[in-house]
C-alpha atoms as a PDB file:
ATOM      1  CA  UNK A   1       0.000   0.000   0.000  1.00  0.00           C
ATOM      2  CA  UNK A   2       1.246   3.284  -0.528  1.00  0.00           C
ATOM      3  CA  UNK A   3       1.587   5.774   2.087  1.00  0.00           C
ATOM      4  CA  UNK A   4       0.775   9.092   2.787  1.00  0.00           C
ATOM      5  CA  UNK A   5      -2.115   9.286   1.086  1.00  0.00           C
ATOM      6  CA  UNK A   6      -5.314  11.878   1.941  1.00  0.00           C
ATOM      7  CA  UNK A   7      -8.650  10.671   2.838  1.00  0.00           C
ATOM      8  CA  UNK A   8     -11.615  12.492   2.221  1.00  0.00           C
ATOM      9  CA  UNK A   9     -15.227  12.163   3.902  1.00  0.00           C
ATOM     10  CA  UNK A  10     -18.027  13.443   1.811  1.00  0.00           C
ATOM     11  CA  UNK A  11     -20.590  13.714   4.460  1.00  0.00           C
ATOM     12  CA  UNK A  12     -18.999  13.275   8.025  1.00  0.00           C
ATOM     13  CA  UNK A  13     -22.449  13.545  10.763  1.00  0.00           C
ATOM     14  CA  UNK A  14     -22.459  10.384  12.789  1.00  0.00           C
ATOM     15  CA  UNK A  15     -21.363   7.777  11.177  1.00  0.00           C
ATOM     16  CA  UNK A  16     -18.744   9.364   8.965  1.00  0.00           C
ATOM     17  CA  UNK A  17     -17.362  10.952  12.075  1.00  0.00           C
ATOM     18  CA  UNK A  18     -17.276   7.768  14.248  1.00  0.00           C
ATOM     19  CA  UNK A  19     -15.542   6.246  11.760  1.00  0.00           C
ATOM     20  CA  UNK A  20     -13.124   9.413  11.250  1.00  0.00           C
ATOM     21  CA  UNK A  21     -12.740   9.764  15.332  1.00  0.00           C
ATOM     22  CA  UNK A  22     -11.841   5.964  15.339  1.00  0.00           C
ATOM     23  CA  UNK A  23      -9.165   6.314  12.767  1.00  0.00           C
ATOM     24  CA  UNK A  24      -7.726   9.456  14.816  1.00  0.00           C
ATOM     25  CA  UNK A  25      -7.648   7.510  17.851  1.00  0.00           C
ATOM     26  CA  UNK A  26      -6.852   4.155  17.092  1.00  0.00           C
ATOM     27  CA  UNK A  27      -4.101   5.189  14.226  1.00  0.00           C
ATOM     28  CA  UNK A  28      -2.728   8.584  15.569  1.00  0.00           C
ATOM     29  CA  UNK A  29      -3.092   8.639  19.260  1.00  0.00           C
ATOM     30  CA  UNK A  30       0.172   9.179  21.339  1.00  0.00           C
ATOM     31  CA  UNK A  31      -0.470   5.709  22.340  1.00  0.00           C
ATOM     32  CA  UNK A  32      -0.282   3.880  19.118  1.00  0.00           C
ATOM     33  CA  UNK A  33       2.692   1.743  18.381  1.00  0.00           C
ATOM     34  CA  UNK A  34       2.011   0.233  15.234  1.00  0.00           C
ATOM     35  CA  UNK A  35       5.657   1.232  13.761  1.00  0.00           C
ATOM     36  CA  UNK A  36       4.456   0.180   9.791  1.00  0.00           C
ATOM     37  CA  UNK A  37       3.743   3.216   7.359  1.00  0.00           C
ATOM     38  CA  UNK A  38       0.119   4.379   7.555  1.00  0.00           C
ATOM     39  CA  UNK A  39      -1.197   4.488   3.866  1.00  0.00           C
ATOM     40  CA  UNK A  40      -3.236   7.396   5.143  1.00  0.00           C
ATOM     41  CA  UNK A  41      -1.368  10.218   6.898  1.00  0.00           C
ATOM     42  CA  UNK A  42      -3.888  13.026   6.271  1.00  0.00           C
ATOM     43  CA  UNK A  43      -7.903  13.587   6.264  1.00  0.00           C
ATOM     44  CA  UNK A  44     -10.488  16.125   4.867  1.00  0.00           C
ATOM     45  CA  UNK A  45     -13.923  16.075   5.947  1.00  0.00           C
ATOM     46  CA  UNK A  46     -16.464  17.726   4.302  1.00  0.00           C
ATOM     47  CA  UNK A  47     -19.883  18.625   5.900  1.00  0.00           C
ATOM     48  CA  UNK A  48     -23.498  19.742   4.122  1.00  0.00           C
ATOM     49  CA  UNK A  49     -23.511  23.112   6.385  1.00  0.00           C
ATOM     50  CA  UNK A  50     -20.674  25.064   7.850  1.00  0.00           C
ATOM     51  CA  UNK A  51     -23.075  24.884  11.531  1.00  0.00           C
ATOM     52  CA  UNK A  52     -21.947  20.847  11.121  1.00  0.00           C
ATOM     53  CA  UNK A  53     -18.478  21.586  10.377  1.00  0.00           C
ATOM     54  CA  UNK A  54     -18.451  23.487  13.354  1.00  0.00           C
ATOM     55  CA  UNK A  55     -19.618  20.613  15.375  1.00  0.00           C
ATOM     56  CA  UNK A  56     -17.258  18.318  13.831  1.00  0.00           C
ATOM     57  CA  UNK A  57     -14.082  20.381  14.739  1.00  0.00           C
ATOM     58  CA  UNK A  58     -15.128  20.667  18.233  1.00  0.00           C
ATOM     59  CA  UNK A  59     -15.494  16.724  18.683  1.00  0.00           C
ATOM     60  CA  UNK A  60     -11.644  16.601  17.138  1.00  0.00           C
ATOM     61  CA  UNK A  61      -9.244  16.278  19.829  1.00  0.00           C
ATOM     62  CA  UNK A  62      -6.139  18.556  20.087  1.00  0.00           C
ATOM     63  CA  UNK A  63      -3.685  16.586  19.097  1.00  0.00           C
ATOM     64  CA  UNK A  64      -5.479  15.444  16.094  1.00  0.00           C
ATOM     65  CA  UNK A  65      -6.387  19.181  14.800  1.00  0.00           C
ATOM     66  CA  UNK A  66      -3.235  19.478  12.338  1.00  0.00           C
ATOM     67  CA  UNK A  67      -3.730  16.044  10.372  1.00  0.00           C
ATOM     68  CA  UNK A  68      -7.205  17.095   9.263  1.00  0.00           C
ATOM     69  CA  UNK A  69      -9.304  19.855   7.457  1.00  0.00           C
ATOM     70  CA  UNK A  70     -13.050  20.592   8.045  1.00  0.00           C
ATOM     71  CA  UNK A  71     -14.995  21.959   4.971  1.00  0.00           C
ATOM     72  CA  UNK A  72     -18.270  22.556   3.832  1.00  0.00           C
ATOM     73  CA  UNK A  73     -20.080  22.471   0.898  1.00  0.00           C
ATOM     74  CA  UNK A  74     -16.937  22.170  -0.889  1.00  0.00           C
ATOM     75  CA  UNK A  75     -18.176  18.070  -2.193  1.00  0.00           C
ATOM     76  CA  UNK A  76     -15.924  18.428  -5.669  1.00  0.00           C
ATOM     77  CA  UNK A  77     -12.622  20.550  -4.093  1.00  0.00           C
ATOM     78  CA  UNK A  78     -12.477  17.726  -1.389  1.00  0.00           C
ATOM     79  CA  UNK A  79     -12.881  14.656  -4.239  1.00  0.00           C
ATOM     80  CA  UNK A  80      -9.940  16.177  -6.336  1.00  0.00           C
ATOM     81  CA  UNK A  81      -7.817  16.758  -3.317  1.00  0.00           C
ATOM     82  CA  UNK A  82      -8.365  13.551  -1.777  1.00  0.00           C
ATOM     83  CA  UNK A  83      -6.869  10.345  -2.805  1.00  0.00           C
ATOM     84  CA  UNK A  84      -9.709   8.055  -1.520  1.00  0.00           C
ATOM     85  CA  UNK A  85     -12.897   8.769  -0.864  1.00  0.00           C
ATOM     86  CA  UNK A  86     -15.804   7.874   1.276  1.00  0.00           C
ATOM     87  CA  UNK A  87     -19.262   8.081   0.656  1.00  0.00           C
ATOM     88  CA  UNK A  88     -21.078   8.890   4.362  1.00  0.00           C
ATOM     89  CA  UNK A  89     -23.965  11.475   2.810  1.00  0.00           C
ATOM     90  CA  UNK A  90     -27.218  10.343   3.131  1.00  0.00           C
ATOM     91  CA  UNK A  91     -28.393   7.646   0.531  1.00  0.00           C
ATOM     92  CA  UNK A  92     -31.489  10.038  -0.722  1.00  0.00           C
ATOM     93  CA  UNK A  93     -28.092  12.600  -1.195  1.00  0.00           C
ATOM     94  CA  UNK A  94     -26.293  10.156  -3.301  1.00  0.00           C
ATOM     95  CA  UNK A  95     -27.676  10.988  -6.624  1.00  0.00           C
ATOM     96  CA  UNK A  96     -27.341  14.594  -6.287  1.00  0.00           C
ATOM     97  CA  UNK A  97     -23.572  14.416  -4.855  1.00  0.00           C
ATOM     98  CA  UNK A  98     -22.378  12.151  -7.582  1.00  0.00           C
ATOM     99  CA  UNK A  99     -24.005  14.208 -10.609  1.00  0.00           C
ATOM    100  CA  UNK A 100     -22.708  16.767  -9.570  1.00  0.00           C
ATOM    101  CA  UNK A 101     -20.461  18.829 -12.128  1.00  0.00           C
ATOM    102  CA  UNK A 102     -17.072  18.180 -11.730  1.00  0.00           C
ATOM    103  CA  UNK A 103     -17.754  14.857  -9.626  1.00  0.00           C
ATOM    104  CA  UNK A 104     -16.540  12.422 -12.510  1.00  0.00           C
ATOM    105  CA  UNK A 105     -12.953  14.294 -13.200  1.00  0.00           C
ATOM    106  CA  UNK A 106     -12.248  14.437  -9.631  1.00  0.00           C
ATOM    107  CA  UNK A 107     -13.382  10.738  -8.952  1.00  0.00           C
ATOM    108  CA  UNK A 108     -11.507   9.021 -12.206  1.00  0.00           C
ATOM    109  CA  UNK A 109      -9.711   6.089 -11.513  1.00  0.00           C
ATOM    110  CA  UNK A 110      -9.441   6.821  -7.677  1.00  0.00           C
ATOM    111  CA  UNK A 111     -11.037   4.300  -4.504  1.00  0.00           C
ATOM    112  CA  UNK A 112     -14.655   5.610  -3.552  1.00  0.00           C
ATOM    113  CA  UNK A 113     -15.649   3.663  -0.573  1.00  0.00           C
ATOM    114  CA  UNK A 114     -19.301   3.421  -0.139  1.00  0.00           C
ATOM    115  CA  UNK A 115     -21.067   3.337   3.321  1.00  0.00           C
ATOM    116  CA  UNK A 116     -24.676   4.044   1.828  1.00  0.00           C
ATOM    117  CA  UNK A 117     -26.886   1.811   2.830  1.00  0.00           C
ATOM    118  CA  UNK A 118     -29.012   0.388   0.048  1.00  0.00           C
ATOM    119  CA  UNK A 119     -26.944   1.638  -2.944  1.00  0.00           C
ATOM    120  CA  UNK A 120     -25.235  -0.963  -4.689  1.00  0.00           C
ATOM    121  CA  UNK A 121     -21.721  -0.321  -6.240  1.00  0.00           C
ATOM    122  CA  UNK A 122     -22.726  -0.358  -9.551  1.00  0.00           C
ATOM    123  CA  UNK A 123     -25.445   2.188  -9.043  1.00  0.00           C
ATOM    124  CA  UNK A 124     -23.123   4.637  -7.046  1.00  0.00           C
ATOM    125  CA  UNK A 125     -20.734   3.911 -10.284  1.00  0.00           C
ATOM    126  CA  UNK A 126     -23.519   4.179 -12.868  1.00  0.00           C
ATOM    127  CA  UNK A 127     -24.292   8.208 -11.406  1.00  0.00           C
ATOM    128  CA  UNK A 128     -20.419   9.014 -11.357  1.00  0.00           C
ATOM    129  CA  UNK A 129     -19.662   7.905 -14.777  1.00  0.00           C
ATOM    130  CA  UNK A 130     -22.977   6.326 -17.336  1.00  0.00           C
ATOM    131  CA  UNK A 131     -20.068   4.873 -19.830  1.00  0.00           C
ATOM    132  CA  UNK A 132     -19.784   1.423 -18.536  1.00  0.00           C
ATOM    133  CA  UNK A 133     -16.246   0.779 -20.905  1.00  0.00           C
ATOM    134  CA  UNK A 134     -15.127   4.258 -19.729  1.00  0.00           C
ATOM    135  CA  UNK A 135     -11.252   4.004 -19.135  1.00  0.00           C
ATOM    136  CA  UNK A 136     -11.618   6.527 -15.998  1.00  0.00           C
ATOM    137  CA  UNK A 137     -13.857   4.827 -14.060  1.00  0.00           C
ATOM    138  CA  UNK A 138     -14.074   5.008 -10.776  1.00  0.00           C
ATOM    139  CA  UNK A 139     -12.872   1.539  -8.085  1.00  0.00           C
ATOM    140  CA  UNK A 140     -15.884   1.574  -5.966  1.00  0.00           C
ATOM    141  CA  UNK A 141     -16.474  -0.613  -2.471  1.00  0.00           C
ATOM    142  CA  UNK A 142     -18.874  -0.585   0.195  1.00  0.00           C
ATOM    143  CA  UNK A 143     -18.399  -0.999   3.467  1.00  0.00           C
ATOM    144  CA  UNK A 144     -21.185  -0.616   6.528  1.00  0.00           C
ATOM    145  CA  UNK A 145     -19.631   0.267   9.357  1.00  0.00           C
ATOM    146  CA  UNK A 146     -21.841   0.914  13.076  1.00  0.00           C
ATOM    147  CA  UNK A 147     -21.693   3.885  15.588  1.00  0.00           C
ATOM    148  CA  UNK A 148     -19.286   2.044  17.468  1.00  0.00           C
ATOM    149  CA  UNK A 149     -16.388   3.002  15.160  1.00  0.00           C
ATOM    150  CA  UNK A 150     -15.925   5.654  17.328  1.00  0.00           C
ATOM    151  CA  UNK A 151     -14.576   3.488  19.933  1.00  0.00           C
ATOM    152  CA  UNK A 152     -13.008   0.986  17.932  1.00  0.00           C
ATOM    153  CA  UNK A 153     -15.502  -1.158  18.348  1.00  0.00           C
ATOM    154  CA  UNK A 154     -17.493  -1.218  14.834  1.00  0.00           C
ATOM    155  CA  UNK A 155     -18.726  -4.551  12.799  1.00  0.00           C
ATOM    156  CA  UNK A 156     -18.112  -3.486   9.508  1.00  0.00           C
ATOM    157  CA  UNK A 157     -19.356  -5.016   6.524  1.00  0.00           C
ATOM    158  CA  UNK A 158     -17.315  -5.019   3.028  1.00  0.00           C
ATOM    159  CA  UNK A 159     -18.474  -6.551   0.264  1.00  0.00           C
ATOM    160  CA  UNK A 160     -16.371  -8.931  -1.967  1.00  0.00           C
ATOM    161  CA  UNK A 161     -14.450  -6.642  -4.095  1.00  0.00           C
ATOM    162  CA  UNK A 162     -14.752  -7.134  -7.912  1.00  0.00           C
ATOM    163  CA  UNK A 163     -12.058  -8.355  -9.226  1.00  0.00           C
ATOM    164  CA  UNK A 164     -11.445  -5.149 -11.488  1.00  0.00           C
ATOM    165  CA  UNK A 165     -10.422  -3.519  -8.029  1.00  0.00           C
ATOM    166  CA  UNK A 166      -6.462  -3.201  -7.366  1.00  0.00           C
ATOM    167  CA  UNK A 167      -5.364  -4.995  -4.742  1.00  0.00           C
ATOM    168  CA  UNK A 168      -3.746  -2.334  -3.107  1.00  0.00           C
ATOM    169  CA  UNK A 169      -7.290  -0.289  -2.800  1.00  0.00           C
ATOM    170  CA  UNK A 170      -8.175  -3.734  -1.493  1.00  0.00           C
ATOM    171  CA  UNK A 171      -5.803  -3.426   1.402  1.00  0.00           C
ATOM    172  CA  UNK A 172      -6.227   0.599   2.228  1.00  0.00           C
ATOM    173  CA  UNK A 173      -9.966   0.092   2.643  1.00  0.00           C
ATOM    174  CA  UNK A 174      -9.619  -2.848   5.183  1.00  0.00           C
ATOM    175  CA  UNK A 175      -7.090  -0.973   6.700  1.00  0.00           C
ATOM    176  CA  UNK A 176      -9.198   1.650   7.706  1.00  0.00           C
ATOM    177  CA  UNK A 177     -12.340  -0.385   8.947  1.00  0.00           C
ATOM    178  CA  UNK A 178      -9.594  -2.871  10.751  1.00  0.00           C
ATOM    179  CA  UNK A 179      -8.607   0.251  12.271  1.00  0.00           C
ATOM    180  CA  UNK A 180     -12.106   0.620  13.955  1.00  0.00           C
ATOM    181  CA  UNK A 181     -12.981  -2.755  14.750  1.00  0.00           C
ATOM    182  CA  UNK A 182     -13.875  -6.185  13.309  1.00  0.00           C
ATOM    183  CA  UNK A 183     -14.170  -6.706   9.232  1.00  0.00           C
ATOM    184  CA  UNK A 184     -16.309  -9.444   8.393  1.00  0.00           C
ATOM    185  CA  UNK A 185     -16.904  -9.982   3.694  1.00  0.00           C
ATOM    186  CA  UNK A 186     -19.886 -10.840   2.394  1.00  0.00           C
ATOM    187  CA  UNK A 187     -21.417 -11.636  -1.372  1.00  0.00           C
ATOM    188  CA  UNK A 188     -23.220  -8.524  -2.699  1.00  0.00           C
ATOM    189  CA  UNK A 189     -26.611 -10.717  -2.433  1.00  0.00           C
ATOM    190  CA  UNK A 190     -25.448 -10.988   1.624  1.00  0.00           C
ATOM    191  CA  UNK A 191     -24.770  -7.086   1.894  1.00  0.00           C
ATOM    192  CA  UNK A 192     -28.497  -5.935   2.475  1.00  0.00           C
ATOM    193  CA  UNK A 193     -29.650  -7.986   5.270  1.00  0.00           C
ATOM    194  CA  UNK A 194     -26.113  -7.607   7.062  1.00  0.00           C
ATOM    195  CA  UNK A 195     -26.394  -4.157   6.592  1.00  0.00           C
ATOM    196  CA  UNK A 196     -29.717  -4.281   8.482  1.00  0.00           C
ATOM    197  CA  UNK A 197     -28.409  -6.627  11.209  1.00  0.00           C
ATOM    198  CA  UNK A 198     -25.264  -4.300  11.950  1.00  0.00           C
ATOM    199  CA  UNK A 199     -27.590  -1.213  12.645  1.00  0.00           C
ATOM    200  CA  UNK A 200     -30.288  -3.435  14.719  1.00  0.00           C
ATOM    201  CA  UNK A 201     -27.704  -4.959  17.000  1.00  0.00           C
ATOM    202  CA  UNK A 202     -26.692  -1.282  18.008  1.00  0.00           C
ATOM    203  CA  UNK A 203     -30.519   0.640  17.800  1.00  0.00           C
ATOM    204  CA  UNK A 204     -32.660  -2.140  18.601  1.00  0.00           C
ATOM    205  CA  UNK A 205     -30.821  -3.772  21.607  1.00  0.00           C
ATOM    206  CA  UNK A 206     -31.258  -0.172  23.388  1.00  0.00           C
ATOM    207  CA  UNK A 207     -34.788  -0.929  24.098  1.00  0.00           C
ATOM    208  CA  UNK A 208     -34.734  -4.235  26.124  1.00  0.00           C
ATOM    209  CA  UNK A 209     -31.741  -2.518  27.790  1.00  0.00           C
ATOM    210  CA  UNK A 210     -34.083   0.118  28.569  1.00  0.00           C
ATOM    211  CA  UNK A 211     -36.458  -1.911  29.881  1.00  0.00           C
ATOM    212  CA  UNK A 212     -33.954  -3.639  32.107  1.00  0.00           C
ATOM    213  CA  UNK A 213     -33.184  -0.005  33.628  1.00  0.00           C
ATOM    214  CA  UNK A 214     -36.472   0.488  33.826  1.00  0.00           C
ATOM    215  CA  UNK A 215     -37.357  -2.484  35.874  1.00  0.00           C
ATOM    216  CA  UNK A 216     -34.588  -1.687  38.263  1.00  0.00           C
ATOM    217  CA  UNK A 217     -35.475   2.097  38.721  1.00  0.00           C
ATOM    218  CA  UNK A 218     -39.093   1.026  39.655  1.00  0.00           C
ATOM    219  CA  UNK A 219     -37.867  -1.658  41.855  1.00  0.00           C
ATOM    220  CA  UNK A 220     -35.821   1.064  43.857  1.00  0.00           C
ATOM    221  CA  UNK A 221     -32.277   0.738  42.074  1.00  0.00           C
ATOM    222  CA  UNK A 222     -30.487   3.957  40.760  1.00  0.00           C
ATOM    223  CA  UNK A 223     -30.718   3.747  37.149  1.00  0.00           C
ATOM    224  CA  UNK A 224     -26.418   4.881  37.428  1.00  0.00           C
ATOM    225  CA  UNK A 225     -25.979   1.525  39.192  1.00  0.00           C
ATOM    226  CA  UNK A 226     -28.014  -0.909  37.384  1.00  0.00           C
ATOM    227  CA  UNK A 227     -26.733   0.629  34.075  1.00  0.00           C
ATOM    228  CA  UNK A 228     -23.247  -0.540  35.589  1.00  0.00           C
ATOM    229  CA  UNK A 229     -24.269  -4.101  36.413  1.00  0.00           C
ATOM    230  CA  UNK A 230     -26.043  -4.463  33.064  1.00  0.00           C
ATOM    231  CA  UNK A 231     -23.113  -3.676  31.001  1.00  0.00           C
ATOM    232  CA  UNK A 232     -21.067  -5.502  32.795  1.00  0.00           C
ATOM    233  CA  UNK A 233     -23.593  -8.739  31.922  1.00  0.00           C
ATOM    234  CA  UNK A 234     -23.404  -7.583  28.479  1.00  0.00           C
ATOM    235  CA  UNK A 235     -19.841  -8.247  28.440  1.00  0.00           C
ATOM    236  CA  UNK A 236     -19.997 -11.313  29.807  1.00  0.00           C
ATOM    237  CA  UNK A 237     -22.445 -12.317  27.508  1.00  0.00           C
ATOM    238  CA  UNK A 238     -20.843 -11.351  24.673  1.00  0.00           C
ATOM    239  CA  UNK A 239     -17.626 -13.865  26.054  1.00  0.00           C
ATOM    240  CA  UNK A 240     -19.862 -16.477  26.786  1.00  0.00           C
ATOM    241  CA  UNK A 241     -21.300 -16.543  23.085  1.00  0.00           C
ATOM    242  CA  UNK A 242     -18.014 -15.814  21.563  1.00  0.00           C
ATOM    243  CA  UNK A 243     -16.324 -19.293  23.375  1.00  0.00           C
ATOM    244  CA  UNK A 244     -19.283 -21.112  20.946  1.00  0.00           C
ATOM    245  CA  UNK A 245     -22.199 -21.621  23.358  1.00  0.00           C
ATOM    246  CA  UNK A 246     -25.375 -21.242  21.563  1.00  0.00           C
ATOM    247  CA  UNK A 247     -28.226 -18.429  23.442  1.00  0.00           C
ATOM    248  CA  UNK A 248     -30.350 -21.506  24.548  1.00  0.00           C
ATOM    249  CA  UNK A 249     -27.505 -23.288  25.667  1.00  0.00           C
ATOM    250  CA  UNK A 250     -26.495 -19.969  28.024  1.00  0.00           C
ATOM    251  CA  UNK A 251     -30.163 -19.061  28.775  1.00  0.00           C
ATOM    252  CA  UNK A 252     -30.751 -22.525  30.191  1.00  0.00           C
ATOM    253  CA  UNK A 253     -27.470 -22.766  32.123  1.00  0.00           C
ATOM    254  CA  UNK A 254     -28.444 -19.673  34.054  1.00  0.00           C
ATOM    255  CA  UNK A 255     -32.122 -20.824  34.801  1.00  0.00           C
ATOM    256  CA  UNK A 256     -32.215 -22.522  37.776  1.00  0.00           C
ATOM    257  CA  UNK A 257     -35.348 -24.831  39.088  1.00  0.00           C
ATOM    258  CA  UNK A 258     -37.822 -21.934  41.264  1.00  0.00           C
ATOM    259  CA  UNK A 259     -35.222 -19.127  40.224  1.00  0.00           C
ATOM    260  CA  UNK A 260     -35.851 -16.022  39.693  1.00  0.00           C
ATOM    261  CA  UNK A 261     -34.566 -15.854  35.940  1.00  0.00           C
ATOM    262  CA  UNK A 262     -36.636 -18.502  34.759  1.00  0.00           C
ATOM    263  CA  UNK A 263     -39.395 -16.040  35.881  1.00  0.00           C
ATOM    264  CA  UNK A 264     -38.234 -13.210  34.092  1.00  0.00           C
ATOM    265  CA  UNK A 265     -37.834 -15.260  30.871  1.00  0.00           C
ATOM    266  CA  UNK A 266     -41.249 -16.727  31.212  1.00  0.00           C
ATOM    267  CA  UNK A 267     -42.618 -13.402  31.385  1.00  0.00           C
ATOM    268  CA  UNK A 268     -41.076 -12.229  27.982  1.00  0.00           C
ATOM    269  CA  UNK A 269     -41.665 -15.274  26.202  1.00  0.00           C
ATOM    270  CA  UNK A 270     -45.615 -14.795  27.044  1.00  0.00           C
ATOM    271  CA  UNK A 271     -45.194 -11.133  25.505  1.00  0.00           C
ATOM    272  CA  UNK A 272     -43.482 -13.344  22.064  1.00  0.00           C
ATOM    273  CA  UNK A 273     -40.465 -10.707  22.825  1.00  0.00           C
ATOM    274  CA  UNK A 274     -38.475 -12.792  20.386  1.00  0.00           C
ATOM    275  CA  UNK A 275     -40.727 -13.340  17.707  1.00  0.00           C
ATOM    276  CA  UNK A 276     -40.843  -9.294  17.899  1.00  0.00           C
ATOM    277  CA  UNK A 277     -36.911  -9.426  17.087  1.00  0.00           C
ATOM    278  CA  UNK A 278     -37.200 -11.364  14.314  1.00  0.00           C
ATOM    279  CA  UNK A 279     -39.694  -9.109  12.640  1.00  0.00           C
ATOM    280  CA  UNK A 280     -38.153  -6.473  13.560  1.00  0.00           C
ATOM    281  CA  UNK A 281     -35.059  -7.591  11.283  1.00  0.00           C
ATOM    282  CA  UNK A 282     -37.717  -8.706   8.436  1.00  0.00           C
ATOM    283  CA  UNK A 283     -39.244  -5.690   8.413  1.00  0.00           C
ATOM    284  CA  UNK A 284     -35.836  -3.755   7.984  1.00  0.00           C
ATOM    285  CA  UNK A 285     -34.351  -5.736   5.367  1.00  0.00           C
ATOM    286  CA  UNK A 286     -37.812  -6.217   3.787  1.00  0.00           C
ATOM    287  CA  UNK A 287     -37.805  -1.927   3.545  1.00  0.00           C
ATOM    288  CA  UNK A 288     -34.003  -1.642   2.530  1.00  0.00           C
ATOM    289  CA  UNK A 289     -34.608  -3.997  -0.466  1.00  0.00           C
ATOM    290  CA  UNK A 290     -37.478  -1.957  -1.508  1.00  0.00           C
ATOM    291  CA  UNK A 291     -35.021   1.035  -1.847  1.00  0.00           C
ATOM    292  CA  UNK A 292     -32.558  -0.725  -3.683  1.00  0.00           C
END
C-alpha cells in the first residue's frame, strides 16, 4: 500500500465521524505503536452546512487538529484533493452528490468507498460515470460500518471486491475499517440484510436494555448503578457466546429450578419478545430492499 495518502469524507455527521474519530484515535493517538507506514497520513472532511463543520471540529481532539481539514459544501474541491474517498452522505443525497459537475474528473480512476446503505456499487458507479467501458472509471467498495467506530468497536461489513479492483485499494480500505474494529466480507446478495443486522444490533438492543433499567429504577435501584451491572452482563455475555455456546444453551445454564430468571424469561416469552426481534429484522431488510 502506498503511504501518505489523503482521505476524504463526503458527508462526516455520525457515522462518517465515528468512523473518522476511530481512525484518529486508534491510528494517531500518542499511544499507538504500530511502527508500519500508515497508507493514510492526512484527512479532509467535508460537511453539508458550515453549523456541522463546526460541530465536527469541536469533537476533534487537540492533538489530532493538524492532520485534518473541516470543509463545507466544498463536495468536488475535497474529491480532487483527496486520494480516496468515502461516501457517508445520506443515501437520498447520493444521486445529487455524484451528478454533480465536476464529480466524474475528480473521482476518475481513484477508490470511492461506499457506506450508503441500500446503494449498490454499480449504481453509485452508474451516477459518477454512465459509460460502462469508460477508461476513468471510478474503483468503488462498500463498506457498513456501526456507531461504534468511534470506539473501535465497529462490525463493519465489506463486500467482496470485484475483481477489477487493485489490490492495493483492497488493502487501504480494510485498513481503515480494521482500524475501527472487526471486518467481516460478504457476497453482494449478503450485503443488504447484514447491513440491516449491523444497525439493529446497536438501535434495537437499546430498548430491552431500557427496559432492564427500567425495571430496576421502579424496583428502587439507581438507574447509574443498574446501568453498571447491566453492562457488565453484556460483556460477559458477549464472552460467553463468543467461546461457541449457543443463546439456549447460556439461557438454560443460568435458569435454575424456582429461580428467579426462569421467571423473568417466562414473562417475555408470554409477551413473544423474540418473535418481535425477528420481525423487527424482516421488516428492515424487507424496507431496505425496496429502496434498492
Amino acid at each position: 500500500m502506498a503511504s501518505g495518502q489523503t482521505l476524504g469524507f463526503i458527508g462526516c455527521g455520525n457515522m462518517g465521524g465515528a468512523v473518522l474519530k476511530g481512525l484518529l484515535n486508534s491510528v494517531f493517538s500518542a499511544t499507538s505503536t504500530d511502527p508500519t507506514p500508515n497508507p493514510i497520513t492526512r484527512f479532509i472532511a467535508c460537511t453539508k452546512t458550515a453549523s456541522s463543520a463546526s460541530r465536527l471540529e469541536k469533537t476533534i481532539a487537540p492533538e489530532h487538529q493538524q492532520l485534518i481539514k473541516i470543509v463545507s459544501d466544498q463536495t468536488v474541491q475535497t474529491m480532487q484533493e483527496a486520494d480516496v474517498i468515502i461516501l457517508g452522505c445520506k443515501p437520498f443525497m447520493a444521486e445529487a452528490v455524484l451528478r454533480e459537475e465536476g464529480v466524474r474528473d475528480a473521482l476518475a480512476g481513484k477508490l470511492v468507498i461506499s457506506m450508503l446503505a441500500g446503494q449498490s456499487c454499480e449504481t453509485l458507479t452508474r451516477l459518477i460515470n454512465p459509460d460502462p467501458g469508460a477508461a476513468d472509471q471510478p474503483h468503488l467498495m462498500k463498506a457498513i460500518p456501526n456507531m461504534g467506530a468511534q470506539f473501535g468497536q465497529s462490525m463493519t461489513i465489506i463486500e467482496t471486491p470485484a475483481p477489477s479492483i487493485p489490490p492495493a485499494m483492497v488493502l487501504v480500505t480494510e485498513w481503515i475499517f480494521k482500524h475501527v474494529g472487526a471486518v467481516k466480507y460478504l457476497k453482494a446478495e449478503q450485503i443488504g440484510l447484514a447491513t440491516v443486522l449491523v444497525g439493529a444490533t446497536m438501535a434495537t438492543l437499546t430498548l430491552p436494555i431500557e427496559g432492564l433499567l427500567d425495571g430496576c429504577v421502579a424496583e428502587g435501584f439507581k438507574r447509574a448503578d443498574a446501568m453498571e451491572l447491566v453492562l457488565q452482563g453484556i460483556r460477559g455475555l458477549s464472552a460467553v457466546l463468543e467461546s461457541g455456546q449457543h443463546p439456549a444453551v447460556v439461557r438454560e445454564s443460568i435458569s435454575s429450578p424456582r429461580g428467579c430468571t426462569i421467571q423473568t424469561l417466562l414473562s417475555l416469552e408470554k409477551a413473544g419478545t423474540r418473535s418481535d426481534f425477528a420481525e423487527a429484522i424482516v421488516r428492515g431488510n424487507t424496507h431496505l430492499k425496496e429502496k434498492m
